[in-house]
Protein backbone atom coordinates (compact mmCIF):
# COMPACT_ATOMS: atom_id res chain seq x y z
CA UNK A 1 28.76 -12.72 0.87
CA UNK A 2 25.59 -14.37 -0.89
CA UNK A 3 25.39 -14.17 -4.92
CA UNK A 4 23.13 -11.52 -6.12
CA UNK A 5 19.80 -13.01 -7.53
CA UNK A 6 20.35 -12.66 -10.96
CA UNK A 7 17.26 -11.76 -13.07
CA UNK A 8 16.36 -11.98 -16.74
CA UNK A 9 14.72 -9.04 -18.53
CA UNK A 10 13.00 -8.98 -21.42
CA UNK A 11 11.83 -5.99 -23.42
CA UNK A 12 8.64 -4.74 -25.01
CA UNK A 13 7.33 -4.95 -28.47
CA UNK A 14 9.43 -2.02 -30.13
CA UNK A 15 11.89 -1.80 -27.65
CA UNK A 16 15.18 -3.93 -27.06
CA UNK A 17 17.68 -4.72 -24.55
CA UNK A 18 19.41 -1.46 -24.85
CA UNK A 19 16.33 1.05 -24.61
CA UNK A 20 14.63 -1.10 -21.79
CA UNK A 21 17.58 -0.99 -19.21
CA UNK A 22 18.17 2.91 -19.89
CA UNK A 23 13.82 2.87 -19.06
CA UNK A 24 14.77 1.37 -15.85
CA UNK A 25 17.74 3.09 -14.98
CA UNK A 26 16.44 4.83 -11.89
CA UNK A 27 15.28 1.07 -10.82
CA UNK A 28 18.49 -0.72 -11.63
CA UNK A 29 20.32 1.80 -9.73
CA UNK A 30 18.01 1.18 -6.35
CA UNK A 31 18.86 -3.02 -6.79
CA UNK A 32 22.84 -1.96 -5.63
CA UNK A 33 24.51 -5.11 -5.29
CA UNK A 34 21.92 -7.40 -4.58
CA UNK A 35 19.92 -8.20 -7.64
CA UNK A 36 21.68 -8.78 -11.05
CA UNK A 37 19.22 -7.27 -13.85
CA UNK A 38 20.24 -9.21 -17.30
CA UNK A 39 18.57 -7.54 -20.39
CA UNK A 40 18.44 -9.60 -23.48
CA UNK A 41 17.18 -8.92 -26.74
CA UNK A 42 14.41 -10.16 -28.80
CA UNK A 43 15.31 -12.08 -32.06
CA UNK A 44 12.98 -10.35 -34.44
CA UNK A 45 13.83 -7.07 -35.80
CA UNK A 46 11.16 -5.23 -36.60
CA UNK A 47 10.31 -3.29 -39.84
CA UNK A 48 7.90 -0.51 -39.98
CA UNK A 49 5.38 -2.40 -41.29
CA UNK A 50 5.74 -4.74 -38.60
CA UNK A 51 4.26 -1.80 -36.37
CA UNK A 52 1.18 -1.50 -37.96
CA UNK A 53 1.45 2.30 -38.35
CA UNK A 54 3.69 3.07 -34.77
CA UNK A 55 6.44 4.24 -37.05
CA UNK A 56 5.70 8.19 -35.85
CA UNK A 57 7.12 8.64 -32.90
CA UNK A 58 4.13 9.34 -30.95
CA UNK A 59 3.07 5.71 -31.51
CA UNK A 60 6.48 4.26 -30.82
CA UNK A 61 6.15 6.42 -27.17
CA UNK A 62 3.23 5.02 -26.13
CA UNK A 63 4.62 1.58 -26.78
CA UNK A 64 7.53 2.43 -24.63
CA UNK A 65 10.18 2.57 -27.33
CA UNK A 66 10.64 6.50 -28.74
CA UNK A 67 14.24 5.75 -28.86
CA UNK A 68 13.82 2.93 -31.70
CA UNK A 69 14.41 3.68 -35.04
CA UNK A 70 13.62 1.50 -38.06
CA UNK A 71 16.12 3.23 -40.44
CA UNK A 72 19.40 3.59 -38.22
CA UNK A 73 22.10 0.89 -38.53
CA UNK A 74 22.73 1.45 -34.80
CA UNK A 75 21.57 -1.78 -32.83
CA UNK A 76 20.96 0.12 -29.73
CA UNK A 77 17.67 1.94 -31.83
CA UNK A 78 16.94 -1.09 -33.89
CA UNK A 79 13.18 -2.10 -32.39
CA UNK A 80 12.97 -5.79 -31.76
CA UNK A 81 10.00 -8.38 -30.43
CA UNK A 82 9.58 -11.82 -29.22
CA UNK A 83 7.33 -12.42 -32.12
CA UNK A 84 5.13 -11.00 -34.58
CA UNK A 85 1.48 -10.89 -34.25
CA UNK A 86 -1.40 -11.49 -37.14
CA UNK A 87 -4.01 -8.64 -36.93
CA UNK A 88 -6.21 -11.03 -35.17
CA UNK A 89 -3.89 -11.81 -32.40
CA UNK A 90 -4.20 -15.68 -33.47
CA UNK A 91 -0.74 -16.29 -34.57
CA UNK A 92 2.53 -15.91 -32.67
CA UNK A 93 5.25 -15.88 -35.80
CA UNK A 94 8.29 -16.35 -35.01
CA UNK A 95 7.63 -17.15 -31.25
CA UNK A 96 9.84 -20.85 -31.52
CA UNK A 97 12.51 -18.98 -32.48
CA UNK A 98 12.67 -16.82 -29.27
CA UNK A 99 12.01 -20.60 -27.11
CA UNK A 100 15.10 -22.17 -28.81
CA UNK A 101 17.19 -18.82 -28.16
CA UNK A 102 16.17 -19.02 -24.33
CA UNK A 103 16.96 -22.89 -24.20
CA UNK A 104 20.51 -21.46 -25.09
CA UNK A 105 20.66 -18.39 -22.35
CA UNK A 106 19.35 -20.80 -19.89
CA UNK A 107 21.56 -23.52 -20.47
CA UNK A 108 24.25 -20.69 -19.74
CA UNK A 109 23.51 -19.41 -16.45
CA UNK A 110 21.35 -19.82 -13.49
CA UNK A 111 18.36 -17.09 -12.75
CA UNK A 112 16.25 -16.78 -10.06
CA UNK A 113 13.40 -14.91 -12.07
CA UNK A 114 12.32 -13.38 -14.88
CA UNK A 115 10.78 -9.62 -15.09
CA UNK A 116 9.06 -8.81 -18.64
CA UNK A 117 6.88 -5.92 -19.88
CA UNK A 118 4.39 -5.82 -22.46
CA UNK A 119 5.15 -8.56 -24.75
CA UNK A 120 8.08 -9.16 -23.01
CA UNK A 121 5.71 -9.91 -19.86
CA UNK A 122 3.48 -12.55 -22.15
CA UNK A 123 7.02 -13.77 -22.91
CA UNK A 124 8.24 -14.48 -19.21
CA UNK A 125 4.84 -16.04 -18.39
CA UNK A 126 5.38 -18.26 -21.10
CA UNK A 127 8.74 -19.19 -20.37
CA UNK A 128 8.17 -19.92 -16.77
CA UNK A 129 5.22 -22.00 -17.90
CA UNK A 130 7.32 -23.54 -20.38
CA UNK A 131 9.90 -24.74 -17.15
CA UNK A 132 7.22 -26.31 -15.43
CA UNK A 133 6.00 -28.58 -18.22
CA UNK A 134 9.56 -28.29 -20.87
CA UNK A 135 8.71 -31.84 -22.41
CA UNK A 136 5.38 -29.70 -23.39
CA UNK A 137 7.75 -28.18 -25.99
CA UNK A 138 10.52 -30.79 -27.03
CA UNK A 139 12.57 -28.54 -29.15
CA UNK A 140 13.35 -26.84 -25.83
CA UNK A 141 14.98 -29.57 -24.70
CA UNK A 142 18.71 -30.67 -24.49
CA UNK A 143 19.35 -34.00 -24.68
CA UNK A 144 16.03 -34.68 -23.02
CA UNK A 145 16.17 -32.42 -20.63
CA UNK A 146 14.98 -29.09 -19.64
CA UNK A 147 18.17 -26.23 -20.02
CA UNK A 148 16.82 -25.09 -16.27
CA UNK A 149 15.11 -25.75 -13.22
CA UNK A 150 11.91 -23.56 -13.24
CA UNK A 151 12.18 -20.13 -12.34
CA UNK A 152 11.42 -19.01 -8.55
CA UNK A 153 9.16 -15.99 -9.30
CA UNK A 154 7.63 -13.55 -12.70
CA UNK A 155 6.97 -10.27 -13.12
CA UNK A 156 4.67 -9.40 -15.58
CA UNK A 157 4.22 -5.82 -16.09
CA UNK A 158 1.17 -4.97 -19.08
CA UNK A 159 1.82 -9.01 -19.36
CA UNK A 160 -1.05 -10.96 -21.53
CA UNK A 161 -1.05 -14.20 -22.90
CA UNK A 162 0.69 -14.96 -25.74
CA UNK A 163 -1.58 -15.95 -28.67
CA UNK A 164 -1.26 -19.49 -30.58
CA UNK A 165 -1.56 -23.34 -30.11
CA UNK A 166 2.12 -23.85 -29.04
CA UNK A 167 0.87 -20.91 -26.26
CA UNK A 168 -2.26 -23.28 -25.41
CA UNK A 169 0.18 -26.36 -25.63
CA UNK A 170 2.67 -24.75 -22.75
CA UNK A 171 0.60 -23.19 -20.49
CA UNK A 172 -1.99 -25.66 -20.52
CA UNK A 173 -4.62 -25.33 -17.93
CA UNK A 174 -2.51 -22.79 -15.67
CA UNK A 175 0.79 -22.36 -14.52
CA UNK A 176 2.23 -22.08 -10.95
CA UNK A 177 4.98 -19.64 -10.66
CA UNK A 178 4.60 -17.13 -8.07
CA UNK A 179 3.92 -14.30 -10.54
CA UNK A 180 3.64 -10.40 -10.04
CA UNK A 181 1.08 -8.84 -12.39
CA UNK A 182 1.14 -5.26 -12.28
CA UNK A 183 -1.26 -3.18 -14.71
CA UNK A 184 -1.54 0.64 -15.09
CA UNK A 185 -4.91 2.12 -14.95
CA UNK A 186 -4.59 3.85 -18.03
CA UNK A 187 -3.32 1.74 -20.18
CA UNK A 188 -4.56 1.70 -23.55
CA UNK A 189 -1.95 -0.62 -25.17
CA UNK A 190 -2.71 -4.10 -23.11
CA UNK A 191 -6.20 -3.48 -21.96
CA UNK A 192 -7.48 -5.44 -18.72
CA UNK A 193 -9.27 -7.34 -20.86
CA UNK A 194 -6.22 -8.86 -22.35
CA UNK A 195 -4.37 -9.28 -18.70
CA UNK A 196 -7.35 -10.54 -17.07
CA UNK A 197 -6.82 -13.82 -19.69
CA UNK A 198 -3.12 -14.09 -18.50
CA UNK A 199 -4.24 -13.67 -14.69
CA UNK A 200 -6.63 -16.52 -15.14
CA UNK A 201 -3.89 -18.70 -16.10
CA UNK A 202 -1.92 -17.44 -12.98
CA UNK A 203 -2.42 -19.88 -10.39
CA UNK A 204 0.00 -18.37 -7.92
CA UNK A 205 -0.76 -14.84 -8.14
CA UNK A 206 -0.34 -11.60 -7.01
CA UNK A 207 -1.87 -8.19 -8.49
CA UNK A 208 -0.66 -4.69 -8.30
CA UNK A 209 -1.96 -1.66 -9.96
CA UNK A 210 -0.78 1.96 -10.66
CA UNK A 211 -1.84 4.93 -11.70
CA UNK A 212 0.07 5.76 -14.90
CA UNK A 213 -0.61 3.94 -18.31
CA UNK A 214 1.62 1.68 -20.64
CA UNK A 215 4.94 1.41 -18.80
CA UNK A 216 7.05 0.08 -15.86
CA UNK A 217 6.39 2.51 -12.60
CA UNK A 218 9.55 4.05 -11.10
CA UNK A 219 8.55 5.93 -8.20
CA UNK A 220 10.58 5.75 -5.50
CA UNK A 221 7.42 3.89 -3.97
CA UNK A 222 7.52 1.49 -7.07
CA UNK A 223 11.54 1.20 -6.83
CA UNK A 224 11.41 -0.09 -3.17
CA UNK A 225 8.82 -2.29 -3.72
CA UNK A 226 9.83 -4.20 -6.64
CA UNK A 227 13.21 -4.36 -4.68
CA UNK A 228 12.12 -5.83 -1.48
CA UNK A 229 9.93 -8.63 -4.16
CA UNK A 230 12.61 -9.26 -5.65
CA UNK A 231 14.77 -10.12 -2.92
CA UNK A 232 11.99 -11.99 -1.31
CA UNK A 233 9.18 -12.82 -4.02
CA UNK A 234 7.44 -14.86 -1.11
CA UNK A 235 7.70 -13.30 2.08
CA UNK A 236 5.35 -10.32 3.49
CA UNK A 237 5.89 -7.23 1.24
CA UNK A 238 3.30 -4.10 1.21
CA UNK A 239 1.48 -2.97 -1.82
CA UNK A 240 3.41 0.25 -3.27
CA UNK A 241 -0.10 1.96 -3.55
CA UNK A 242 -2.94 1.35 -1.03
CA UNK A 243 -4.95 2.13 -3.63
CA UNK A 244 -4.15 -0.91 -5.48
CA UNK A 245 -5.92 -3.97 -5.86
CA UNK A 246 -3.22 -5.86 -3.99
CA UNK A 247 -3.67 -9.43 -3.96
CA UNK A 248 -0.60 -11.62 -1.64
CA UNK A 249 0.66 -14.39 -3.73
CA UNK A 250 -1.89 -18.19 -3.14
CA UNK A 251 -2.97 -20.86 -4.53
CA UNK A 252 -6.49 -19.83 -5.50
């Protein structure tokens, strides 16, 4: 029997490991044995002034993360990110310290993909940008060389680009990873705006689109298709909504 592909989650701003894989229990549960999820959490805990006022809980639900909970000592509420953003979106803070804590995961164990949401999908474009071009980034590096080949596919669900020069640096002027972008309609957290910058950079693309706003869609529709693309990121596999602005994965 083959090895499940094994794939590496990462969580929104606000969220962690914990409160991300009970999100996506209904789609973890349709992956049976064949696909491996691995949820991993973010190195920077996050205060409540590090949510710019998404301490109530009706700001911390429409980031995806009602569960979290700045004051509780349990680390399955404590809200986490990939990095911490100025108000201008210029700076990344912190965002070396989540590249040196993936050169240790991915020296580790072998994935086939990453799947990331919100920040957490400007964080998987980044790192599978970052395994194309690793010597872009020496810190990454072990003993010269990259902790991992570069990753087969990304999903990038809300995904944007992540802001700063050591962004620009990796990244470069695109990035080739087959990548699934999916956006919601509605979303009023990562705009199009802010996705169309990380689609640009996208030079093996594909776009999906649903109806709902700022989170990953479960639908049973949404459950077998993210299944059959993640067992086969390149072959033939139909949009989950014809009314989405489907694009197959190319070069263009």
């Amino acid at each position: 029997m083959a090895a499940p592909k094994k794939v590496l989650m990462l969580h929104g701003y606000s969220q962690n490991a914990s409160i991300f894989s009970k999100r996506l229990g209904a789609l973890r549960k349709s992956m049976g044995k064949d696909i491996e999820m691995v949820f991993v959490d973010g190195p920077i805990v996050l205060h409540p002034v590090d949510l710019d006022g998404a301490s109530s809980t009706a700001s911390l639900a429409a980031l995806g993360a009602s569960e979290a909970d700045t004051t509780s000592s349990d680390p399955s509420t404590t809200p986490r990110g990939w990095w911490k953003s100025n108000p201008e979106r210029t700076v990344a803070h912190g965002l070396e310290d989540s590249l040196l804590i993936f050169r240790d995961i991915l020296q580790r164990d072998r994935y086939d993909g990453v799947f990331g949401f919100s920040q957490g999908a400007a964080m998987a474009a980044l790192l599978s940008a970052l395994l194309e071009r690793p010597h872009s980034y020496p810190p990454f590096l072990i003993d010269g060389q990259p902790p991992h080949p570069p990753f087969k596919f990304c999903v990038a669900v809300s995904g944007f680009k992540a802001p700063g020069s050591l962004s620009a640096e990796i990244f470069g002027t695109s990035y080739s990873t087959p990548t699934l972008h999916v956006l919601g309609r509605t979303d009023v957290i990562v705009i199009e705006e802010r996705s169309k910058v990380l689609l640009d950079f996208s030079q093996n693309k594909r776009l999906e689109e649903h109806v709902g706003g700022h989170f990953v869609p479960s639908k049973a529709n949404w459950r077998e298709f993210f299944r059959n693309y993640l067992t086969d990121p390149l072959g033939v596999v139909p949009s989950p909504d014809p009314r989405s602005a489907s694009q197959p994965a190319s070069g263009d």
